[in-house]
Structure formats: C-alpha cells, structure tokens
PDB file of N, CA and C in Angstrom:
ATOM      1  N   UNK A   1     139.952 277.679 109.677  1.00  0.00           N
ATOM      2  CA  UNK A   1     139.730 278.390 110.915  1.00  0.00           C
ATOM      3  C   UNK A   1     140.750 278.011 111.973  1.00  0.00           C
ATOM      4  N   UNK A   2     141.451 276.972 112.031  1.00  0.00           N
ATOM      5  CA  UNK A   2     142.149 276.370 112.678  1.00  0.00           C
ATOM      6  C   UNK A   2     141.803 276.131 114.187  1.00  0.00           C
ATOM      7  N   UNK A   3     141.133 275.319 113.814  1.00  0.00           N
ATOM      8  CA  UNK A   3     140.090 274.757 115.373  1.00  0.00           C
ATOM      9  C   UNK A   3     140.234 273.334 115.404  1.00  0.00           C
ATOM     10  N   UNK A   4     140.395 273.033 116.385  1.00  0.00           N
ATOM     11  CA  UNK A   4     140.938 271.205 116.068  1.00  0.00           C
ATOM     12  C   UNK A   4     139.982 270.693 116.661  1.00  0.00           C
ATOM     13  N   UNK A   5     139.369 268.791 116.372  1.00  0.00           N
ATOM     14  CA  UNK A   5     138.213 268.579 116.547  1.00  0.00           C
ATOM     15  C   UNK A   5     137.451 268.610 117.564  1.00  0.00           C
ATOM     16  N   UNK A   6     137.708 268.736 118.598  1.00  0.00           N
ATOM     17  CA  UNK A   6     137.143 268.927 120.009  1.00  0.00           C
ATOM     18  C   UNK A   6     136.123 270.173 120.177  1.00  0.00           C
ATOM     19  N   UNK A   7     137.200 271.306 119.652  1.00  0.00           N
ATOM     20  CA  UNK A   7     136.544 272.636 119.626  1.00  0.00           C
ATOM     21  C   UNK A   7     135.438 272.813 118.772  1.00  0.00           C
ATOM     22  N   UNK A   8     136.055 272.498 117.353  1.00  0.00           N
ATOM     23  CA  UNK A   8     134.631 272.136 116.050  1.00  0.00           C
ATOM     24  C   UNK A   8     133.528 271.369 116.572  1.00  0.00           C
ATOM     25  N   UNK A   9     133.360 270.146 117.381  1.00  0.00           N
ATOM     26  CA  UNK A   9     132.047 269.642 117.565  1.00  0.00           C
ATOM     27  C   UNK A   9     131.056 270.528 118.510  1.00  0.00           C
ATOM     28  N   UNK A  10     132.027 270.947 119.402  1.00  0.00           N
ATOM     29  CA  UNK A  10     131.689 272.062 120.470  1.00  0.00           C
ATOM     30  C   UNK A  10     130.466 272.929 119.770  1.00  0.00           C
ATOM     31  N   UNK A  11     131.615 273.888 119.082  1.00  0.00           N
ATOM     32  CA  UNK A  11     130.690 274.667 118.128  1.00  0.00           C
ATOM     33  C   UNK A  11     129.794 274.290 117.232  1.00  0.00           C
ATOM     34  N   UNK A  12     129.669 273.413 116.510  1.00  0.00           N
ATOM     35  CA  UNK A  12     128.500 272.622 115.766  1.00  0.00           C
ATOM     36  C   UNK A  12     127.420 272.393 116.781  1.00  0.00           C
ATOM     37  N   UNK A  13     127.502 271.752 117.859  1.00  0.00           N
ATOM     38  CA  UNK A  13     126.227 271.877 118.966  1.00  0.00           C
ATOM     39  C   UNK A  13     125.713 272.687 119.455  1.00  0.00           C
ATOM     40  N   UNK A  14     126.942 273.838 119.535  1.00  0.00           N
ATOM     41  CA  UNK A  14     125.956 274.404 120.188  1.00  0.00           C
ATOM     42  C   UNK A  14     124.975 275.580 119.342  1.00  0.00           C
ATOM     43  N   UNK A  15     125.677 275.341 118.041  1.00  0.00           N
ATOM     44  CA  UNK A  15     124.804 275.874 116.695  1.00  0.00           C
ATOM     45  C   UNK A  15     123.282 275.176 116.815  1.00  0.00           C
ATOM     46  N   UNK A  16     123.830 274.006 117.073  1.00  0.00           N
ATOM     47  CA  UNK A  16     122.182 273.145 117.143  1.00  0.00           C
ATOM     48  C   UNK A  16     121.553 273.188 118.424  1.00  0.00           C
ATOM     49  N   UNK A  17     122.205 273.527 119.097  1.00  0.00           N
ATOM     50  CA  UNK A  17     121.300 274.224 120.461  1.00  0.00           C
ATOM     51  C   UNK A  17     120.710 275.349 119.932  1.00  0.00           C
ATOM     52  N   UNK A  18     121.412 276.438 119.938  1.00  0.00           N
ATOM     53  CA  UNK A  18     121.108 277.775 119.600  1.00  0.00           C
ATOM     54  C   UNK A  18     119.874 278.129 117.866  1.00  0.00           C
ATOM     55  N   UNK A  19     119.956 277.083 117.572  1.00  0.00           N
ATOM     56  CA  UNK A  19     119.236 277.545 116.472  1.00  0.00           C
ATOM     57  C   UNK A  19     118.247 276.338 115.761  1.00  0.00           C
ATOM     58  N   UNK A  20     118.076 275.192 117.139  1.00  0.00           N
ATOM     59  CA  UNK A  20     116.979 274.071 116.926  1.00  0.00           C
ATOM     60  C   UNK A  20     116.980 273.630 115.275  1.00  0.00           C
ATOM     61  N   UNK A  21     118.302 273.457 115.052  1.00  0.00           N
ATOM     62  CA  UNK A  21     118.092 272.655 113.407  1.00  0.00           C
ATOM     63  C   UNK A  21     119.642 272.424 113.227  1.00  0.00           C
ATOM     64  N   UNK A  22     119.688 272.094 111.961  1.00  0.00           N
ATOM     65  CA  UNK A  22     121.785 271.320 111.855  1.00  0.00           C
ATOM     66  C   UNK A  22     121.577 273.169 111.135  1.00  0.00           C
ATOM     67  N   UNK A  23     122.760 273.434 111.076  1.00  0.00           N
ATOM     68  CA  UNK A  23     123.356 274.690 111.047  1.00  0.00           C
ATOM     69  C   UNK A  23     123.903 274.992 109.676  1.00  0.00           C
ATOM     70  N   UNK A  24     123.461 273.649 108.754  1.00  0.00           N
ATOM     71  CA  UNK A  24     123.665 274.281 107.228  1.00  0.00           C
ATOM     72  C   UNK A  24     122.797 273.397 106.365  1.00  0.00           C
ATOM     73  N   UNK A  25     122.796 273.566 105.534  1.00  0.00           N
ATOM     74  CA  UNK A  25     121.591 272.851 104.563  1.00  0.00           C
ATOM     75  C   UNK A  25     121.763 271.549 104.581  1.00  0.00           C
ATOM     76  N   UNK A  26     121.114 270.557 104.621  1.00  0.00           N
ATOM     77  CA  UNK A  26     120.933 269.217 104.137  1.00  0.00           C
ATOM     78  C   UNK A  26     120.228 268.740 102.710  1.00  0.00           C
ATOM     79  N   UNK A  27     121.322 268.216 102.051  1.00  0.00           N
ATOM     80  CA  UNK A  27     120.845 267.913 100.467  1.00  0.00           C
ATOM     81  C   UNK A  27     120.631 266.041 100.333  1.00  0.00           C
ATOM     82  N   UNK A  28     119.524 266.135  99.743  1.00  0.00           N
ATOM     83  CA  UNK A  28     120.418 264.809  99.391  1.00  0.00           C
ATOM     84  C   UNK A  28     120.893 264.124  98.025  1.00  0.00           C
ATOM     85  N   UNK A  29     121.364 263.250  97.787  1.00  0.00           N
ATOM     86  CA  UNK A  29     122.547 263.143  96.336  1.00  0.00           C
ATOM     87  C   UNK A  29     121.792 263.273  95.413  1.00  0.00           C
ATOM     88  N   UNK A  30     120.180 263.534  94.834  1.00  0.00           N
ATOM     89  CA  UNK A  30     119.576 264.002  94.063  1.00  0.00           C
ATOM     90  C   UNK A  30     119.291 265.316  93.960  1.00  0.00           C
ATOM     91  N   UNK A  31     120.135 266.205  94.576  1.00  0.00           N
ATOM     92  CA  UNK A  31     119.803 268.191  94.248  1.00  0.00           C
ATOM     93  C   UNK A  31     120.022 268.424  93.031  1.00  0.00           C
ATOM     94  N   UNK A  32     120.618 267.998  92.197  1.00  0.00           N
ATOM     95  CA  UNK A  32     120.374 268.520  90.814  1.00  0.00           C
ATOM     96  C   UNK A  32     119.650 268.287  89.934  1.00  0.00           C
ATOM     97  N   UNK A  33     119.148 270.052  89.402  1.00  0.00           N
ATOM     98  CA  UNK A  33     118.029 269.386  88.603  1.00  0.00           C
ATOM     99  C   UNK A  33     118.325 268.643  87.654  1.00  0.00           C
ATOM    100  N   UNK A  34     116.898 268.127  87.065  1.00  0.00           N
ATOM    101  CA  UNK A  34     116.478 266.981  85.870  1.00  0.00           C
ATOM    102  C   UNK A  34     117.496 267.619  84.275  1.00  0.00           C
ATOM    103  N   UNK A  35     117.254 269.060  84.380  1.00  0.00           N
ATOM    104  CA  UNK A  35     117.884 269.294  82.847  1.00  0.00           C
ATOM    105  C   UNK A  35     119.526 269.699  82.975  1.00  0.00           C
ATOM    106  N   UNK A  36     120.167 269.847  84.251  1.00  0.00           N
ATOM    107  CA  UNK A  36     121.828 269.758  84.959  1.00  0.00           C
ATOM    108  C   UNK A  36     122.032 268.097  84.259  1.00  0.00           C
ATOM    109  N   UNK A  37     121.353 267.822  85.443  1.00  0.00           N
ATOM    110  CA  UNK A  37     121.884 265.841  85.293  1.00  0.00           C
ATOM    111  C   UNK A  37     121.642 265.753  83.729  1.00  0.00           C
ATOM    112  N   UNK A  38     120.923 266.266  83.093  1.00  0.00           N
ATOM    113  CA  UNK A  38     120.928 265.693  81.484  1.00  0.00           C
ATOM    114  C   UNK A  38     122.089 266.242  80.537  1.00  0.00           C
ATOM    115  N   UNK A  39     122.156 267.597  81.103  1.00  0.00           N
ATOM    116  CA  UNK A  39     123.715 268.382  80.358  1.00  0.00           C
ATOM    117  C   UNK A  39     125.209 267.269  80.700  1.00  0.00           C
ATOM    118  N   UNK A  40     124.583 267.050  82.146  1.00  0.00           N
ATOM    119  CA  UNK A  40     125.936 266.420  82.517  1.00  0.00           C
ATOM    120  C   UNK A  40     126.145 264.915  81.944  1.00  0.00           C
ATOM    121  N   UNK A  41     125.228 264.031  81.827  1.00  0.00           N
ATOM    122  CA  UNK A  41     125.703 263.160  80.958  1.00  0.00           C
ATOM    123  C   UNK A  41     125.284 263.189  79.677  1.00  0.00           C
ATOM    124  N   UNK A  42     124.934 264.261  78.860  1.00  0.00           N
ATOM    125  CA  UNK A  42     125.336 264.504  77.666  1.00  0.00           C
ATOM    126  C   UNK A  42     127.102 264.438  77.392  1.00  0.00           C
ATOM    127  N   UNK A  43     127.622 265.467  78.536  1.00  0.00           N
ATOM    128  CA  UNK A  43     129.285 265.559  78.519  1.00  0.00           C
ATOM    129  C   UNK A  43     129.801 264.276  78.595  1.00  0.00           C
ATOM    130  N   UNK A  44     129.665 263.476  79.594  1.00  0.00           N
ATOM    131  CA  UNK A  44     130.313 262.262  79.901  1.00  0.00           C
ATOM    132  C   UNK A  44     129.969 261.574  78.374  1.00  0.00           C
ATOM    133  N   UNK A  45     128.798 261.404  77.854  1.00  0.00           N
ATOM    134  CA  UNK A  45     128.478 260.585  76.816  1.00  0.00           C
ATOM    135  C   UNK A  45     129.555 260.957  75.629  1.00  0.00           C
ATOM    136  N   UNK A  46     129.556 262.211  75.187  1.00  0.00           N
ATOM    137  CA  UNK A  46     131.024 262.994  74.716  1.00  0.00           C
ATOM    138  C   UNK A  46     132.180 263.068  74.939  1.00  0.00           C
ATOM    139  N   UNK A  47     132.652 263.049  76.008  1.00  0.00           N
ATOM    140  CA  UNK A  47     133.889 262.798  76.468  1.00  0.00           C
ATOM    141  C   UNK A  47     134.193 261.267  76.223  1.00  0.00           C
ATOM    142  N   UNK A  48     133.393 260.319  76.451  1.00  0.00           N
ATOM    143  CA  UNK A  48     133.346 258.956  76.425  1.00  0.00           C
ATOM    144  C   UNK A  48     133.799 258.840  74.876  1.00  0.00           C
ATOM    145  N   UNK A  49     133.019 259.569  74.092  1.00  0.00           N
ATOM    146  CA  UNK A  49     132.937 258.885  72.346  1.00  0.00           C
ATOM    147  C   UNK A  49     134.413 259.638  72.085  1.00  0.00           C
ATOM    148  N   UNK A  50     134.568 260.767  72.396  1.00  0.00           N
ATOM    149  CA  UNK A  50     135.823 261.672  72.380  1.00  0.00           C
ATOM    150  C   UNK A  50     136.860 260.608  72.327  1.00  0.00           C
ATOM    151  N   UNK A  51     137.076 260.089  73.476  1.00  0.00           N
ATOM    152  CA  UNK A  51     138.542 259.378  73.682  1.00  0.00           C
ATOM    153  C   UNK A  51     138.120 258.229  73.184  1.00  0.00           C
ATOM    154  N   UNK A  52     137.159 257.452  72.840  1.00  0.00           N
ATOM    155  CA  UNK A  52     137.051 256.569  72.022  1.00  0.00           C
ATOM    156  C   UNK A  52     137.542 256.498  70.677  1.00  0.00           C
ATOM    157  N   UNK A  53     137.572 257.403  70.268  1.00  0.00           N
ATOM    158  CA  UNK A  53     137.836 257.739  69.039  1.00  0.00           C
ATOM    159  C   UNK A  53     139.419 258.543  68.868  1.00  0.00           C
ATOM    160  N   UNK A  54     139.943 258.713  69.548  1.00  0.00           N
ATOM    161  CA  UNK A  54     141.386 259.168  69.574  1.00  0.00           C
ATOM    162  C   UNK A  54     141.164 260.796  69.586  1.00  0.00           C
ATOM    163  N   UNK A  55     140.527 261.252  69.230  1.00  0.00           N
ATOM    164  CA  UNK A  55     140.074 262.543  70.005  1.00  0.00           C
ATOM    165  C   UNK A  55     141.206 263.271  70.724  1.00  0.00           C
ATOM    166  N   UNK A  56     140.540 262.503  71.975  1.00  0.00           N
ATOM    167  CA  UNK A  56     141.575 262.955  73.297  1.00  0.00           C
ATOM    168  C   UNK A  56     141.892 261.791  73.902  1.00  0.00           C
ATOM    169  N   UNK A  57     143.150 262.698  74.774  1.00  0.00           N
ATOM    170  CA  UNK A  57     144.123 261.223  75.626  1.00  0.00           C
ATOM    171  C   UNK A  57     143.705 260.864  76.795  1.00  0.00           C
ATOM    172  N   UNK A  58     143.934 259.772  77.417  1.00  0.00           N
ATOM    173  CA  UNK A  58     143.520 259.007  78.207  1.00  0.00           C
ATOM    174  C   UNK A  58     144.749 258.730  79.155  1.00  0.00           C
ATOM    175  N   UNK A  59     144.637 258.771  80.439  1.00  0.00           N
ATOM    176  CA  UNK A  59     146.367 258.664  81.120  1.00  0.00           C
ATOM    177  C   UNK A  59     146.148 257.271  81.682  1.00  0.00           C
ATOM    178  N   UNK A  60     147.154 256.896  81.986  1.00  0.00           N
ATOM    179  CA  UNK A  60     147.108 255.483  83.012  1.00  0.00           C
ATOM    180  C   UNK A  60     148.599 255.919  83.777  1.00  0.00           C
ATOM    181  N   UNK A  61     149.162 257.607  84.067  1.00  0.00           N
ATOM    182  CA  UNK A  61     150.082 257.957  84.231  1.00  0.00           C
ATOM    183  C   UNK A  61     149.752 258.815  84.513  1.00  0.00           C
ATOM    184  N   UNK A  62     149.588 258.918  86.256  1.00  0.00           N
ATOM    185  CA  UNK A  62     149.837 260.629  86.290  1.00  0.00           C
ATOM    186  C   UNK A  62     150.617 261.849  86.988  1.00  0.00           C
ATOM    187  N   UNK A  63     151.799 261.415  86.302  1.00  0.00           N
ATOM    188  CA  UNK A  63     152.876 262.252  86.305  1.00  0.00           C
ATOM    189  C   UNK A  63     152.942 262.477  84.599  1.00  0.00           C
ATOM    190  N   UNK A  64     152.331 261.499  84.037  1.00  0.00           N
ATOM    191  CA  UNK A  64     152.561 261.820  82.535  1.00  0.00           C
ATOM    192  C   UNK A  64     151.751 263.046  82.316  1.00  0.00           C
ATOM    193  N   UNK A  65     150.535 262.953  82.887  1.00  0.00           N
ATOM    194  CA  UNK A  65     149.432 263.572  82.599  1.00  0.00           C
ATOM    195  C   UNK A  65     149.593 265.256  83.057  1.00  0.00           C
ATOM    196  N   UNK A  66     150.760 264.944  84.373  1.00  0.00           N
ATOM    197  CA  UNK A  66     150.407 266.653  84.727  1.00  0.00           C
ATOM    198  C   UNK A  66     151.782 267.010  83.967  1.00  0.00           C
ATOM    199  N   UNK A  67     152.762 266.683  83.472  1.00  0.00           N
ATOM    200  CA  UNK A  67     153.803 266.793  82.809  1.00  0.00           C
ATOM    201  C   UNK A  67     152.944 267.175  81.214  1.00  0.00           C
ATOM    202  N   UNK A  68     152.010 266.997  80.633  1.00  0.00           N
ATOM    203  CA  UNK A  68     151.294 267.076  79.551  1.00  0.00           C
ATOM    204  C   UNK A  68     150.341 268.256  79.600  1.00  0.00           C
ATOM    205  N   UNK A  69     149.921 268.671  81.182  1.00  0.00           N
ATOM    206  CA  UNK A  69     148.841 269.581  81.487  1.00  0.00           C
ATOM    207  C   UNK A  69     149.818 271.200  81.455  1.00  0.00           C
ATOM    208  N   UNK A  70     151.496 270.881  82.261  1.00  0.00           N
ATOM    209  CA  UNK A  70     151.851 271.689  82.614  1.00  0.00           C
ATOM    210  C   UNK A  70     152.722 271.927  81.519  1.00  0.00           C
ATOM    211  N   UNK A  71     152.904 271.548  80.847  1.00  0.00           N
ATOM    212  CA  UNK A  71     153.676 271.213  79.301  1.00  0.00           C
ATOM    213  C   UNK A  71     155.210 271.228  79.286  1.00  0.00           C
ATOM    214  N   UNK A  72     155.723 270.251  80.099  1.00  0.00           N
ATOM    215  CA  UNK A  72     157.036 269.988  80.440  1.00  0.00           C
ATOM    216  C   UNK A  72     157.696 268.938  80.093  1.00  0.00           C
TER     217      UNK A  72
END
C-alpha cells in the first residue's frame, strides 16, 4: 500500500475505534486441525526417512541448492 509506519498505526486504530475489535482475525499457533497437523508430520516423518536414506539431497549450500533447483 505504501504507507509508512506512522500512517499504518493511524489506520489500525482507528479500525479499532470504528469497529470495537482488532480488525482481522486472531489465531492462535494451534488453528490447525487435528487430521492437517497429522498429514503434516506424516510428511516431515517422510521427508526425514527420505534423505536418510539417500533418497533426496540435503544442502549445507545454498547457492548449491538454487544452482540445483534452477539447473545451472
């Protein structure tokens, strides 16, 4: 939007004036559901055994890595 911070807090208040609540959702670090969070470390658990196993590569380089992504 290109509003620099002075102007942005401005407008954030007076969102919370104007509309008696914070002006966008409040989550907290548990919003995902029970069977998400289970897909998702199913993946990690896979990805984990993946590169364990030579699978897939692992960088400790990353210029190697985007040189490998971008295939150069």
């Amino acid at each position: 939007m290109g509003l620099d911070m002075s102007t942005g807090v401005k407008l954030f208040l007076a969102q919370v004036v104007n509309t008696k609540s914070i002006p966008f959702p409040v989550m907290s670090a548990d919003f995902w559901p029970e069977e998400k969070k289970r897909a998702l470390v199913r993946e990690a658990e896979k990805t984990l055994k993946d590169y364990k196993s030579g699978k897939i590569k692992g960088y400790d380089d990353v210029d190697e890595m985007f040189r490998d992504i971008l295939g150069k």
